[in-house]
C-alpha atoms as a PDB file:
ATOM      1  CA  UNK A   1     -55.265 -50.716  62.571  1.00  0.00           C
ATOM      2  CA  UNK A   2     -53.344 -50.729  66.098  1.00  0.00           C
ATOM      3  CA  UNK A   3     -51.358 -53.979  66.643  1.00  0.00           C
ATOM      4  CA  UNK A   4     -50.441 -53.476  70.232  1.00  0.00           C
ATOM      5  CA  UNK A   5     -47.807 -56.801  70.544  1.00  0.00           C
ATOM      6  CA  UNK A   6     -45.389 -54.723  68.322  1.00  0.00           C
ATOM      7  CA  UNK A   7     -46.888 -50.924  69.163  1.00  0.00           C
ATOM      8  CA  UNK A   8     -47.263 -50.265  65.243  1.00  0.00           C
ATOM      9  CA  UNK A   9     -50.265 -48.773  63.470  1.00  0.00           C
ATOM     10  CA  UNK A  10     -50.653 -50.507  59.923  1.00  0.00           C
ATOM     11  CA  UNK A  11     -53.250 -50.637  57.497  1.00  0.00           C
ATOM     12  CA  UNK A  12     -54.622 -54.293  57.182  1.00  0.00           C
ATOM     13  CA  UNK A  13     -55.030 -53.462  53.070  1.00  0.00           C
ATOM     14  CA  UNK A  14     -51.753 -53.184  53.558  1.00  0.00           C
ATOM     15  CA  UNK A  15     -50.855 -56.344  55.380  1.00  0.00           C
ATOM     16  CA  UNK A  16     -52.984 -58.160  53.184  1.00  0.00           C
ATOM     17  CA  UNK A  17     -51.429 -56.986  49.720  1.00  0.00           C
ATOM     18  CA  UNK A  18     -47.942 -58.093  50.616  1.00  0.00           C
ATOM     19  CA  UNK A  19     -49.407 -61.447  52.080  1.00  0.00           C
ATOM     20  CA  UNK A  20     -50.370 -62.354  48.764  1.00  0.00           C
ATOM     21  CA  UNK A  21     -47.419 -60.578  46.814  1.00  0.00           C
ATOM     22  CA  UNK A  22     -44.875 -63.025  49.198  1.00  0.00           C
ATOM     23  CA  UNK A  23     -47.598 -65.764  48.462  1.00  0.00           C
ATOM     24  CA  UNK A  24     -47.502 -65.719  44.872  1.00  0.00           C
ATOM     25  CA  UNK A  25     -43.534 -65.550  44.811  1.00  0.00           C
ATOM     26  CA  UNK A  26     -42.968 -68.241  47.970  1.00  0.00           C
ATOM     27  CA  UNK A  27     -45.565 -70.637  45.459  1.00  0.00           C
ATOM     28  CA  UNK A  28     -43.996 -70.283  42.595  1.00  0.00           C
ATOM     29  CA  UNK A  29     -40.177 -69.796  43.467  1.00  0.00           C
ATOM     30  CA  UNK A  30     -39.832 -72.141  46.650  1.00  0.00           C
ATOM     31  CA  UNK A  31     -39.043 -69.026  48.790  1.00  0.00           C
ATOM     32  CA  UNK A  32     -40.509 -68.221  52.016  1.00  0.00           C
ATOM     33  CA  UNK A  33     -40.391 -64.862  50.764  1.00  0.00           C
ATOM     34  CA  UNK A  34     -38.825 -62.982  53.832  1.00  0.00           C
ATOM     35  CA  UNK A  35     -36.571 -61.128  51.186  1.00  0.00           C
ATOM     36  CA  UNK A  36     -39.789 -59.308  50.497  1.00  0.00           C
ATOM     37  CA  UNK A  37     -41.715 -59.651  53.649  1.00  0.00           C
ATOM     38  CA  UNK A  38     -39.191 -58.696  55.913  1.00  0.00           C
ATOM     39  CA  UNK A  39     -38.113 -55.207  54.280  1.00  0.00           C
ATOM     40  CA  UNK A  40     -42.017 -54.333  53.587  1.00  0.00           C
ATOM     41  CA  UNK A  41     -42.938 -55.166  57.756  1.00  0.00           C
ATOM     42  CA  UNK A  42     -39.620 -53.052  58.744  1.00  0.00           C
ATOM     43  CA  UNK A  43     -40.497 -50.216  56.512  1.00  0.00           C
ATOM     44  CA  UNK A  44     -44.051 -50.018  57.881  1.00  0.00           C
ATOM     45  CA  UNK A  45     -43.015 -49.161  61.135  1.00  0.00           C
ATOM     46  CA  UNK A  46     -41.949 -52.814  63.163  1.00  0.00           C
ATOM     47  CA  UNK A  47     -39.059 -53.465  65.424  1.00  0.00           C
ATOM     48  CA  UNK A  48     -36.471 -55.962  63.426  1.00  0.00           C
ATOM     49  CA  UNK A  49     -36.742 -58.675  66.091  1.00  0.00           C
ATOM     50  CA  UNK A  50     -40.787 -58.512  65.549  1.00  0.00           C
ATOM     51  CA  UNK A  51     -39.583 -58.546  61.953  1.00  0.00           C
ATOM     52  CA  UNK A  52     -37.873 -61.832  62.292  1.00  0.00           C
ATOM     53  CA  UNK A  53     -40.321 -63.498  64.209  1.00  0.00           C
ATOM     54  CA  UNK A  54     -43.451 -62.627  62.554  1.00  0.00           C
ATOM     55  CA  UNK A  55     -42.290 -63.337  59.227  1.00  0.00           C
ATOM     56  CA  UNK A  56     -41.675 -66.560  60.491  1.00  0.00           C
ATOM     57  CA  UNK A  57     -45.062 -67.084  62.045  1.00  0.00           C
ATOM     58  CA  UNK A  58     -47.170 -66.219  58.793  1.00  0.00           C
ATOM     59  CA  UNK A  59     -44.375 -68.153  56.465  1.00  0.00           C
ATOM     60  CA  UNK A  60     -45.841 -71.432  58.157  1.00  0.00           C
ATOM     61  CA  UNK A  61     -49.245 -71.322  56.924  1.00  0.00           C
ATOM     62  CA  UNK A  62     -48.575 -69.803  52.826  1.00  0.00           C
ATOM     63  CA  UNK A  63     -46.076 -72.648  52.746  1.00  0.00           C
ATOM     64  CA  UNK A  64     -48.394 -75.402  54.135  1.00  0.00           C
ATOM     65  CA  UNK A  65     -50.901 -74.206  51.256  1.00  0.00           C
ATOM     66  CA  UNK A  66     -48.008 -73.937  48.618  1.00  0.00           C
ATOM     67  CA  UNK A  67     -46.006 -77.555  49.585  1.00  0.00           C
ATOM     68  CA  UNK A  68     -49.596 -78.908  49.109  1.00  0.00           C
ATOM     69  CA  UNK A  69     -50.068 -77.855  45.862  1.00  0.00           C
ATOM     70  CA  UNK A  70     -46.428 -78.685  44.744  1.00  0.00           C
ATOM     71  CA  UNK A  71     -46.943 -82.365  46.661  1.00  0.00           C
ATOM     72  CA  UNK A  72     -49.809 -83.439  44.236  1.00  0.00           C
ATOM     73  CA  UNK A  73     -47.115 -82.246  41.351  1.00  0.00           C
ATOM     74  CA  UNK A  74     -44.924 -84.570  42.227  1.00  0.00           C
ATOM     75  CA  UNK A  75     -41.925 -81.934  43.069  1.00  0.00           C
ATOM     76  CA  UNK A  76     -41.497 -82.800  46.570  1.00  0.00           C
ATOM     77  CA  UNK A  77     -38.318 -85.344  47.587  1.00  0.00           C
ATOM     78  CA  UNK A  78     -39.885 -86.183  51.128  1.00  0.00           C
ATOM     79  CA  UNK A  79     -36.705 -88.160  51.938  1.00  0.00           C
ATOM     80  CA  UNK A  80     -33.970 -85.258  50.977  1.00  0.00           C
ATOM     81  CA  UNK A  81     -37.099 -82.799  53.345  1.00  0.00           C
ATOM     82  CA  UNK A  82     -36.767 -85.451  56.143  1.00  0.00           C
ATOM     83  CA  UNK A  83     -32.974 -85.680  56.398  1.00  0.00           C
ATOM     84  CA  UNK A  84     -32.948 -81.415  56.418  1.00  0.00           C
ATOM     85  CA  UNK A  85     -35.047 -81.397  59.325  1.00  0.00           C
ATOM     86  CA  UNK A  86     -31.497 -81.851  61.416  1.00  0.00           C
ATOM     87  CA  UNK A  87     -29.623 -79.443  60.761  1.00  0.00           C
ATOM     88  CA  UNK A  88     -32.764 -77.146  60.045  1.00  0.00           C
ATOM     89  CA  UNK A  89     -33.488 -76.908  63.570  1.00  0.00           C
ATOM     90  CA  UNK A  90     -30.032 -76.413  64.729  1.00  0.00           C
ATOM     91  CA  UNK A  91     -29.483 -73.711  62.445  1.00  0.00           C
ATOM     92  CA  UNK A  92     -32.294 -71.887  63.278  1.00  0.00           C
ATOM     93  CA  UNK A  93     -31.926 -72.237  66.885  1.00  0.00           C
ATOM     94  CA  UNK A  94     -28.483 -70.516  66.206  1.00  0.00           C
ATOM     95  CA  UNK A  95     -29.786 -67.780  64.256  1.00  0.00           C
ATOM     96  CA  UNK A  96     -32.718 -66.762  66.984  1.00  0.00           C
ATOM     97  CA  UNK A  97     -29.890 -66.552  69.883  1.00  0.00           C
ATOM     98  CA  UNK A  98     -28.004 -64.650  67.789  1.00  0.00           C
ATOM     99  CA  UNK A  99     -31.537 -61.808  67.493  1.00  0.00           C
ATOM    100  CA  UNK A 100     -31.412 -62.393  71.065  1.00  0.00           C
ATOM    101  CA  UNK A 101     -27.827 -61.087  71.670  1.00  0.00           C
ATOM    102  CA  UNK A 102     -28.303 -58.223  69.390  1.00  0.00           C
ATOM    103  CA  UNK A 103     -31.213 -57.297  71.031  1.00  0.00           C
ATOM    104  CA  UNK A 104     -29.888 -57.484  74.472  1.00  0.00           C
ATOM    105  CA  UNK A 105     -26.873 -55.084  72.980  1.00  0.00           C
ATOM    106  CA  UNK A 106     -29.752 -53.050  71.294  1.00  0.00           C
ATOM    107  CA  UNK A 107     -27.787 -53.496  67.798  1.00  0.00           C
ATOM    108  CA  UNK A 108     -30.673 -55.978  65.981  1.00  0.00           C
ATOM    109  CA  UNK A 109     -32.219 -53.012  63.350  1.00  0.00           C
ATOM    110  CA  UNK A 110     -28.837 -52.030  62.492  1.00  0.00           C
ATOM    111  CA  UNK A 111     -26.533 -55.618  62.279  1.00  0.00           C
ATOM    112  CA  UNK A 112     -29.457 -57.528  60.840  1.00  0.00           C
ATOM    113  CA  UNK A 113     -30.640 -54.638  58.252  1.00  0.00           C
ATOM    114  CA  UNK A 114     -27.187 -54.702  56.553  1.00  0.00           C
ATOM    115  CA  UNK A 115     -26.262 -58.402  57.029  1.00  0.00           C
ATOM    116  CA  UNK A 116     -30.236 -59.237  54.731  1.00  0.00           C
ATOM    117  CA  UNK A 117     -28.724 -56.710  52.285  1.00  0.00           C
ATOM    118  CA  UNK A 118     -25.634 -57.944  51.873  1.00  0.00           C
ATOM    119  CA  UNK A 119     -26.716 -61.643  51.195  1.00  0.00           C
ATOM    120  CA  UNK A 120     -29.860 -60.404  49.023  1.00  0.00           C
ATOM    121  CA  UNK A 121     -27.423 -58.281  46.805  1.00  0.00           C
ATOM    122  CA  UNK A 122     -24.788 -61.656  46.282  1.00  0.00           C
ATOM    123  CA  UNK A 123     -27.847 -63.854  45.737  1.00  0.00           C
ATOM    124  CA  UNK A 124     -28.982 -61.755  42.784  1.00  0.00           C
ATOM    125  CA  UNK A 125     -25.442 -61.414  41.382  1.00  0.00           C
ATOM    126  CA  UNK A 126     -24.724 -65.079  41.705  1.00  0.00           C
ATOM    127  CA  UNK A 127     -28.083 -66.209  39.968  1.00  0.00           C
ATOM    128  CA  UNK A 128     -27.435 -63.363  37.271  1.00  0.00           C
ATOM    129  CA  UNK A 129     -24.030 -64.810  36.261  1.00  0.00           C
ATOM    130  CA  UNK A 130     -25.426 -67.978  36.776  1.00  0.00           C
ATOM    131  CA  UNK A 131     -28.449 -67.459  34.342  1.00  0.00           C
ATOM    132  CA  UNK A 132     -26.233 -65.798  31.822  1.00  0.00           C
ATOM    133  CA  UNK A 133     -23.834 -68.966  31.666  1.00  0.00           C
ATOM    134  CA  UNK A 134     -26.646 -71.169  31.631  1.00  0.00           C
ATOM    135  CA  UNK A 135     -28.070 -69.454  28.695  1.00  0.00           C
ATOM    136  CA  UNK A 136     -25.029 -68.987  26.497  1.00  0.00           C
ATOM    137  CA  UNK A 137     -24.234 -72.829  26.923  1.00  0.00           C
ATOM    138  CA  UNK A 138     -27.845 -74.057  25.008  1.00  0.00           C
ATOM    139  CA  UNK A 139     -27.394 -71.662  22.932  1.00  0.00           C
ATOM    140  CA  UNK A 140     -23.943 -72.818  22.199  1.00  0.00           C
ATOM    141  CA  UNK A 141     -25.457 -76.461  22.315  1.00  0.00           C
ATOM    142  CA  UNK A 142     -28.362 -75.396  19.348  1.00  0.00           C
ATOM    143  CA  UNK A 143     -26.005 -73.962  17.468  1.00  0.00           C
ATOM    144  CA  UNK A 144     -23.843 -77.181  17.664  1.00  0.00           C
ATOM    145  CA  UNK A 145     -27.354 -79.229  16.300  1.00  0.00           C
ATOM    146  CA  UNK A 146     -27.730 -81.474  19.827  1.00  0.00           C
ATOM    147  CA  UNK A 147     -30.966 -81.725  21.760  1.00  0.00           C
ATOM    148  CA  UNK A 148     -31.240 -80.062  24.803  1.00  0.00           C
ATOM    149  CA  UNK A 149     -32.450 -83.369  26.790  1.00  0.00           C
ATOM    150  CA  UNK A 150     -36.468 -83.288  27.435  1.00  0.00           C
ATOM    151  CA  UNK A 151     -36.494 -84.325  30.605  1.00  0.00           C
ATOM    152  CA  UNK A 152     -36.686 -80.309  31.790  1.00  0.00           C
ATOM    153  CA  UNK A 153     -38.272 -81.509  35.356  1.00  0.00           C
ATOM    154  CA  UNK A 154     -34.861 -84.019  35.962  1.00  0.00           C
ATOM    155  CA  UNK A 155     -31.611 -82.072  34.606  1.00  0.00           C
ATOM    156  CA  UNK A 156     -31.892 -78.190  34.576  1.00  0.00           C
ATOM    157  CA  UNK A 157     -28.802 -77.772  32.576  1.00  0.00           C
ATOM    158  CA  UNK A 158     -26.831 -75.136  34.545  1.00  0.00           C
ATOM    159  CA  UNK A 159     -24.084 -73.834  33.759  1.00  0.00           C
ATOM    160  CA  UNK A 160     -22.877 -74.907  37.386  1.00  0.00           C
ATOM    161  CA  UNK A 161     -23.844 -78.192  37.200  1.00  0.00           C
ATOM    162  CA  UNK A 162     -20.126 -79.463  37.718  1.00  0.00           C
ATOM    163  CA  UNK A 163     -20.448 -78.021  41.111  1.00  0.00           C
ATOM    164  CA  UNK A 164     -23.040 -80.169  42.229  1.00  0.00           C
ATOM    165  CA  UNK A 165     -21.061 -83.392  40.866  1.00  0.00           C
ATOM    166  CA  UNK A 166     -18.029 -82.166  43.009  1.00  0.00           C
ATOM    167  CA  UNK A 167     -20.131 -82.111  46.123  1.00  0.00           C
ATOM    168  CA  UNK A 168     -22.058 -85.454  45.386  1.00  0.00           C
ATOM    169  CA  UNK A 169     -18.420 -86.864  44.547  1.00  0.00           C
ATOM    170  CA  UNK A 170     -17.357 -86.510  47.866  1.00  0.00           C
ATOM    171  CA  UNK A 171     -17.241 -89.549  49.929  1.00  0.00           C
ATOM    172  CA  UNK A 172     -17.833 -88.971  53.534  1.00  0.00           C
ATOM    173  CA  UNK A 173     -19.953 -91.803  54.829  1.00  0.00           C
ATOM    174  CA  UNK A 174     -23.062 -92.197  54.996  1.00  0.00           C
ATOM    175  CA  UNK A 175     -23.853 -91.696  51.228  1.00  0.00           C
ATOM    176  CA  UNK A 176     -27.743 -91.381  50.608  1.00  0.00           C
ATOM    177  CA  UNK A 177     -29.662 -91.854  47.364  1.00  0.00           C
ATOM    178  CA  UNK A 178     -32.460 -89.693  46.586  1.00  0.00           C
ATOM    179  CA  UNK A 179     -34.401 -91.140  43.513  1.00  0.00           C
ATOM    180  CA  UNK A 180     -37.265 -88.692  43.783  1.00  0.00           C
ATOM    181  CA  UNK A 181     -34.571 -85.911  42.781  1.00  0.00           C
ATOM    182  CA  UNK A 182     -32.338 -88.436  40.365  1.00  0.00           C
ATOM    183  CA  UNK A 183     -29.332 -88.225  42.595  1.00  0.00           C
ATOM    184  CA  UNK A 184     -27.597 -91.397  43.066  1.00  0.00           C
ATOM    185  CA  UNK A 185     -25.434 -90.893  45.876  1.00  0.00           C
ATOM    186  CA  UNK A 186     -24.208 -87.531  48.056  1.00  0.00           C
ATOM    187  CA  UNK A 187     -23.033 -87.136  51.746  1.00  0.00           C
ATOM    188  CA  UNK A 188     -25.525 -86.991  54.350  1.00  0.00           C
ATOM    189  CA  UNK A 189     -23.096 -84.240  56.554  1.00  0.00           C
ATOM    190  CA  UNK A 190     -23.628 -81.927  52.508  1.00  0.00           C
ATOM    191  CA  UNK A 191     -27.746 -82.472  53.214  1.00  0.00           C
ATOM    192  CA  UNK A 192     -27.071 -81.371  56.689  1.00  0.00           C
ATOM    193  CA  UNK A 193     -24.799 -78.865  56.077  1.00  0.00           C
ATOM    194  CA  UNK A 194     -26.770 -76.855  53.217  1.00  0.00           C
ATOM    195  CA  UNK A 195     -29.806 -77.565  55.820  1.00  0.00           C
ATOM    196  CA  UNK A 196     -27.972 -75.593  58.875  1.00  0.00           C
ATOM    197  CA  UNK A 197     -26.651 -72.914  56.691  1.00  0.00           C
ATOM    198  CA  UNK A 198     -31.096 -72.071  55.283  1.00  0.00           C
ATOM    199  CA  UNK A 199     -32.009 -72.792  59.046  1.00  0.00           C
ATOM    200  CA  UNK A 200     -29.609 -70.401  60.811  1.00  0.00           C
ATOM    201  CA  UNK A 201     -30.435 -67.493  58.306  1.00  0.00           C
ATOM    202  CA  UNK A 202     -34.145 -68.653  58.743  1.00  0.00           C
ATOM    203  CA  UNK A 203     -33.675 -67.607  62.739  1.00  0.00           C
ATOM    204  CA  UNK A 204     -31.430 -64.910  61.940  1.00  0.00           C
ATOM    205  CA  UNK A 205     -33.268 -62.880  59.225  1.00  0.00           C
ATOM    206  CA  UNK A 206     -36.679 -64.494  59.161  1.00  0.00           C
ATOM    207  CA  UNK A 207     -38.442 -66.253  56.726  1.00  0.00           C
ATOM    208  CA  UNK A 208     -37.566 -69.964  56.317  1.00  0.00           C
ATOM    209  CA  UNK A 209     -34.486 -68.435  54.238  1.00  0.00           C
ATOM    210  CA  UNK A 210     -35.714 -70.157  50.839  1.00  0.00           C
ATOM    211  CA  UNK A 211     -33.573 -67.758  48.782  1.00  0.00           C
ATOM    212  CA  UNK A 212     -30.963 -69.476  50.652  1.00  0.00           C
ATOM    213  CA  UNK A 213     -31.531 -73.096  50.728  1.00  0.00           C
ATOM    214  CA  UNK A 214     -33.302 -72.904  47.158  1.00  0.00           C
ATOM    215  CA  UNK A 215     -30.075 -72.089  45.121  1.00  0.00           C
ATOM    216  CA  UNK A 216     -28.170 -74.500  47.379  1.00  0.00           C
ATOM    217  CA  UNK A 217     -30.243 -77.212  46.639  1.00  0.00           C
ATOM    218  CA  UNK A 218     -29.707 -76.586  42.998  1.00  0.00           C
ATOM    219  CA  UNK A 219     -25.990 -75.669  42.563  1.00  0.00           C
ATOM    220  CA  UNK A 220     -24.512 -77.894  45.926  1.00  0.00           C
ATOM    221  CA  UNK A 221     -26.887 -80.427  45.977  1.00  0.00           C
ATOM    222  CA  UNK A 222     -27.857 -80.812  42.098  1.00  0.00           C
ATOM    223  CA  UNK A 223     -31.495 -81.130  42.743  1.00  0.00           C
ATOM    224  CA  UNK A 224     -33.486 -80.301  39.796  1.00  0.00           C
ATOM    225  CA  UNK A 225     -34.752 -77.034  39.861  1.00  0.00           C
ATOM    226  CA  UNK A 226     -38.652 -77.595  40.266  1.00  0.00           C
ATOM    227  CA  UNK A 227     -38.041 -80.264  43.133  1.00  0.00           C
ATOM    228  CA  UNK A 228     -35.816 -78.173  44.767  1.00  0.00           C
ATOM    229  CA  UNK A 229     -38.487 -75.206  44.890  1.00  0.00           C
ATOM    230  CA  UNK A 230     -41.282 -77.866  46.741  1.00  0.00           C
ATOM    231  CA  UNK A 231     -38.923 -79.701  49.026  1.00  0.00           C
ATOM    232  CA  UNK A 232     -37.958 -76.427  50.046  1.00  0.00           C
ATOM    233  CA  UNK A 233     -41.258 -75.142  50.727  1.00  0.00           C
ATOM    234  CA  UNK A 234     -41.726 -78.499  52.384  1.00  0.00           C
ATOM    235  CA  UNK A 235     -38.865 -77.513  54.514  1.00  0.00           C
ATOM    236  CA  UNK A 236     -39.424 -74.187  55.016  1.00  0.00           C
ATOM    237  CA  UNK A 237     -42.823 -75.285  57.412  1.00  0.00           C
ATOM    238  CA  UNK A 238     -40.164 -76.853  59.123  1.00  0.00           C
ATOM    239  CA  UNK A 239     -37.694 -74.256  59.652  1.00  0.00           C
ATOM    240  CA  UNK A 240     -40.271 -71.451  60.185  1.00  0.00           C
ATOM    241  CA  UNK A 241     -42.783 -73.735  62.690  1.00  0.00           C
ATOM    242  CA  UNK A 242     -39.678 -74.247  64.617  1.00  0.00           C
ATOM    243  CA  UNK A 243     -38.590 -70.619  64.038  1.00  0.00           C
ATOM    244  CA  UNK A 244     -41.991 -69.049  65.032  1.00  0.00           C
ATOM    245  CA  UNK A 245     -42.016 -71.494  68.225  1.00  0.00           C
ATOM    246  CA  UNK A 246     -38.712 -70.255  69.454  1.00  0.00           C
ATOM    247  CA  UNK A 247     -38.875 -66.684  68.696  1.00  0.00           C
ATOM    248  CA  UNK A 248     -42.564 -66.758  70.791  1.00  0.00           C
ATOM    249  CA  UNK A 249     -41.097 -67.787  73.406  1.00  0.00           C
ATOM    250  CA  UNK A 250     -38.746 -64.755  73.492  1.00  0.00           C
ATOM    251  CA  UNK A 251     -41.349 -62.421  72.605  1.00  0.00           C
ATOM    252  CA  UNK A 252     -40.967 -61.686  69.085  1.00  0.00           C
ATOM    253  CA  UNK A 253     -43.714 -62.144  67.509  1.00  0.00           C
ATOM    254  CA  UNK A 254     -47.092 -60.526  66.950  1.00  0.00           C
ATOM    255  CA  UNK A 255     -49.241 -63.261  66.032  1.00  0.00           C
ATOM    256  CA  UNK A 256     -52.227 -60.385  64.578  1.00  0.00           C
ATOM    257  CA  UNK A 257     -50.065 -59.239  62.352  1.00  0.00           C
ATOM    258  CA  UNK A 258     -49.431 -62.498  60.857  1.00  0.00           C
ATOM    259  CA  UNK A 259     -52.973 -64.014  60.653  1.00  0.00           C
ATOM    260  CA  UNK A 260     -53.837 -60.392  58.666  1.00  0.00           C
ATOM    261  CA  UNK A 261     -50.908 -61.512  56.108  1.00  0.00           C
ATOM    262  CA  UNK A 262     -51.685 -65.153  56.012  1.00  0.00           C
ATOM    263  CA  UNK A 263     -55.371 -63.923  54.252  1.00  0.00           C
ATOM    264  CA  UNK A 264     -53.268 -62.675  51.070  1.00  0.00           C
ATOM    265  CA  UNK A 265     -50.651 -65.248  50.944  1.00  0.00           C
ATOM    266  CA  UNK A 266     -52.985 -68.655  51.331  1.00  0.00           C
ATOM    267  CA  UNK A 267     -54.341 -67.350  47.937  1.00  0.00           C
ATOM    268  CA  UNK A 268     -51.356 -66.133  46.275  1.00  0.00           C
ATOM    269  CA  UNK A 269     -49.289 -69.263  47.259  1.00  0.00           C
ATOM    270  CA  UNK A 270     -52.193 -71.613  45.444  1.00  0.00           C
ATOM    271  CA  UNK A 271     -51.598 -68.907  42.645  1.00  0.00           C
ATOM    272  CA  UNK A 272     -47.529 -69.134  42.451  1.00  0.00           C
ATOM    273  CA  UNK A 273     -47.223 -73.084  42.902  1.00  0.00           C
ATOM    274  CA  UNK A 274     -50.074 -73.869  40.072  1.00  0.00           C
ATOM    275  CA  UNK A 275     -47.491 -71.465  37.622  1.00  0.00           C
ATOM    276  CA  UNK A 276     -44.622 -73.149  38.241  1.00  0.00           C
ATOM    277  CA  UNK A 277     -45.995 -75.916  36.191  1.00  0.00           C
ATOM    278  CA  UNK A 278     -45.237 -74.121  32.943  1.00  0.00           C
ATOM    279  CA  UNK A 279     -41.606 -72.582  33.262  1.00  0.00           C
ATOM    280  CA  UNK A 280     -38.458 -74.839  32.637  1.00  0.00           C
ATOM    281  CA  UNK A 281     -36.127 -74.520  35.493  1.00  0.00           C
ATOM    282  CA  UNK A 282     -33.580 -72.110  34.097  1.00  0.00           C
ATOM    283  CA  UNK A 283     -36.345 -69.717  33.394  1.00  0.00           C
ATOM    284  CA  UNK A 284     -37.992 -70.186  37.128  1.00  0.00           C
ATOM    285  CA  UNK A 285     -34.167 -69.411  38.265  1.00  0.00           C
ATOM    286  CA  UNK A 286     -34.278 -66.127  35.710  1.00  0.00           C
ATOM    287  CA  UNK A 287     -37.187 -64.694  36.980  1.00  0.00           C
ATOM    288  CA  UNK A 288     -36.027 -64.907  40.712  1.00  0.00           C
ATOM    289  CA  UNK A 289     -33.002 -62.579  40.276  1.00  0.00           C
ATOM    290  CA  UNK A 290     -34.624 -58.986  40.585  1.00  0.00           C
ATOM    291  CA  UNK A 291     -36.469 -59.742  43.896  1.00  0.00           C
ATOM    292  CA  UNK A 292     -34.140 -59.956  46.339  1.00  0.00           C
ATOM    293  CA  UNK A 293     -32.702 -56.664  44.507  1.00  0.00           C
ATOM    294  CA  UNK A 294     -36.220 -55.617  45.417  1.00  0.00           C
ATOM    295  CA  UNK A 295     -35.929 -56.885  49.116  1.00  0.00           C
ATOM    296  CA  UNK A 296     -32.429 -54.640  49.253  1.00  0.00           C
ATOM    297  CA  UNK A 297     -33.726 -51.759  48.122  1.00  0.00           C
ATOM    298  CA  UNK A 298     -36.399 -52.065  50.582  1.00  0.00           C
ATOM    299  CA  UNK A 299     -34.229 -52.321  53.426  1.00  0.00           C
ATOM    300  CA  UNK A 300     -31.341 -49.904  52.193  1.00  0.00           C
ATOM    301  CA  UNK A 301     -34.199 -47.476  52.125  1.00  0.00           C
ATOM    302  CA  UNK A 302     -35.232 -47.935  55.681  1.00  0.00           C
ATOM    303  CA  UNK A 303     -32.238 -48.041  57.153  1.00  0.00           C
ATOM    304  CA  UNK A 304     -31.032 -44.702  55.453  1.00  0.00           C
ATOM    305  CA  UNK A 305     -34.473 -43.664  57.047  1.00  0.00           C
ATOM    306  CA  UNK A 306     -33.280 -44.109  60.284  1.00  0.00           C
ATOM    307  CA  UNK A 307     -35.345 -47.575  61.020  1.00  0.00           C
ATOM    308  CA  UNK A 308     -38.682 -47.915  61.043  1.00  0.00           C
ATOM    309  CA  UNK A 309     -40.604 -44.964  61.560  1.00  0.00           C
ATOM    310  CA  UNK A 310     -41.803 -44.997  65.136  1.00  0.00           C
END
């Protein structure tokens, strides 16, 4: 099938399979799932800068769907969502002038290709060492005859949990509370600043950048893990509605393509957000390490490739 926006020939089979693969993961891991989607559009033959921007136009919908799904769960904090919004759009609006510079200086395959590896690769070696410490501590606590506390959907029990109390510790006016997510009191500029940092790589790489802002919400923020998963979803229509908006506008996206990807990934997203309902958090976090080594691979391939094939 000829999509003539972006000048590619792709099979809609195609199109449709990784819809629902990026579905299934964005439902169940809070992910837009650009760490997938992104590397599978590049190495079927589109430009990075349609890349970015389509990603971002077919994230919108699959999240809508998913953050639906997680809302009548209960694991969306609509205030901590809210308060994101600021520096979501500010960070994304960063990120899309930077595609636009590299595209002007006709460096955007090359710069962004290696910059999504990069982060995907420290992700998954963060969350690995993460997971590992997590699990060696109950373990540790078993062995030692204490309960590991039942309240799995309030306190996840990371290992890095002492980072989140040294960023809610820090008092820079205003404080918020967010009793949805059990947090008594954190900085607003920490919400905004974890929100700018998802948002810019949402405009920057694509996606709404959910395998950003996810773990941030967990190990800065100390949102509980299945929260953090739908208020990031919740975010992420957000980021990318804002993202899809302002990469339009400078002719990045090829709204076919998207609307072919969206029929897999309304379904899968339904599929992934019903799931999450019977992992604990630490396990949710386990599961997510391979795919961004997945997304890497992806994109290390295509760029030793030479770029897309034309």
């Amino acid at each position: 099938m000829n999509f003539p926006i972006a000048g590619v020939d792709i099979s809609p089979v195609y199109l449709i399979a990784v819809g629902f693969v990026v579905g299934l993961l964005g439902g169940f891991f809070g992910v837009g799932g650009s760490f997938l989607a992104g590397p599978a559009l590049f190495s079927a033959g589109v430009p990075m800068n349609f890349v970015v921007g389509t990603d971002l136009t077919h994230i919108v919908g699959k999240s809508i769907v998913a953050a639906r799904k997680h809302r009548t769960f209960g694991n969306i904090d609509l205030k901590l969502g809210l308060i994101m919004v600021i520096g979501t759009i500010g960070g994304v609006e960063a990120g899309a002038q930077l595609i636009q510079a590299l595209k002007r200086a006709a460096h955007v395959d090359v710069v962004v290709g290696i910059s999504f590896t990069i982060i995907l690769f420290m992700i998954s070696a963060f969350m690995t060492w993460e997971a590992v410490q997590t699990f060696r501590m109950q373990r540790a606590v078993r062995r030692a005859g204490s309960e590991v506390s039942a309240l799995g959907r309030r306190r996840d029990h990371s290992a890095f949990a002492h980072i989140a109390r040294s960023v809610q510790r820090l008092q820079v006016p205003p404080m918020i509370k967010l009793p949805v997510s059990g947090v008594e009191s954190v900085s607003l500029w920490a919400i905004i600043a974890v929100a700018f940092v998802g948002g810019f790589f949402s405009g920057f790489l694509g996606g709404g950048a959910g395998y950003i802002r996810m773990p941030c919400l967990v190990y800065l923020l100390g949102i509980p893990t299945h929260i953090a998963v739908g208020t990031d979803l919740f975010e992420i229509i957000i980021s990318a509605g804002y993202g899809t908006v302002t990469h339009a506008l400078k002719g990045n996206v090829d709204i076919l393509i998207a609307l072919v990807m969206h029929t897999g990934a309304a379904i899968g997203a339904q599929i992934g957000a019903t799931l999450t309902q019977y992992f604990a958090g630490p396990r949710i976090r386990l599961f997510f390490i391979p795919l961004p080594l997945i997304g890497a691979g992806l994109m290390i391939h295509s760029l030793l490739s030479g770029g897309p094939p034309k």
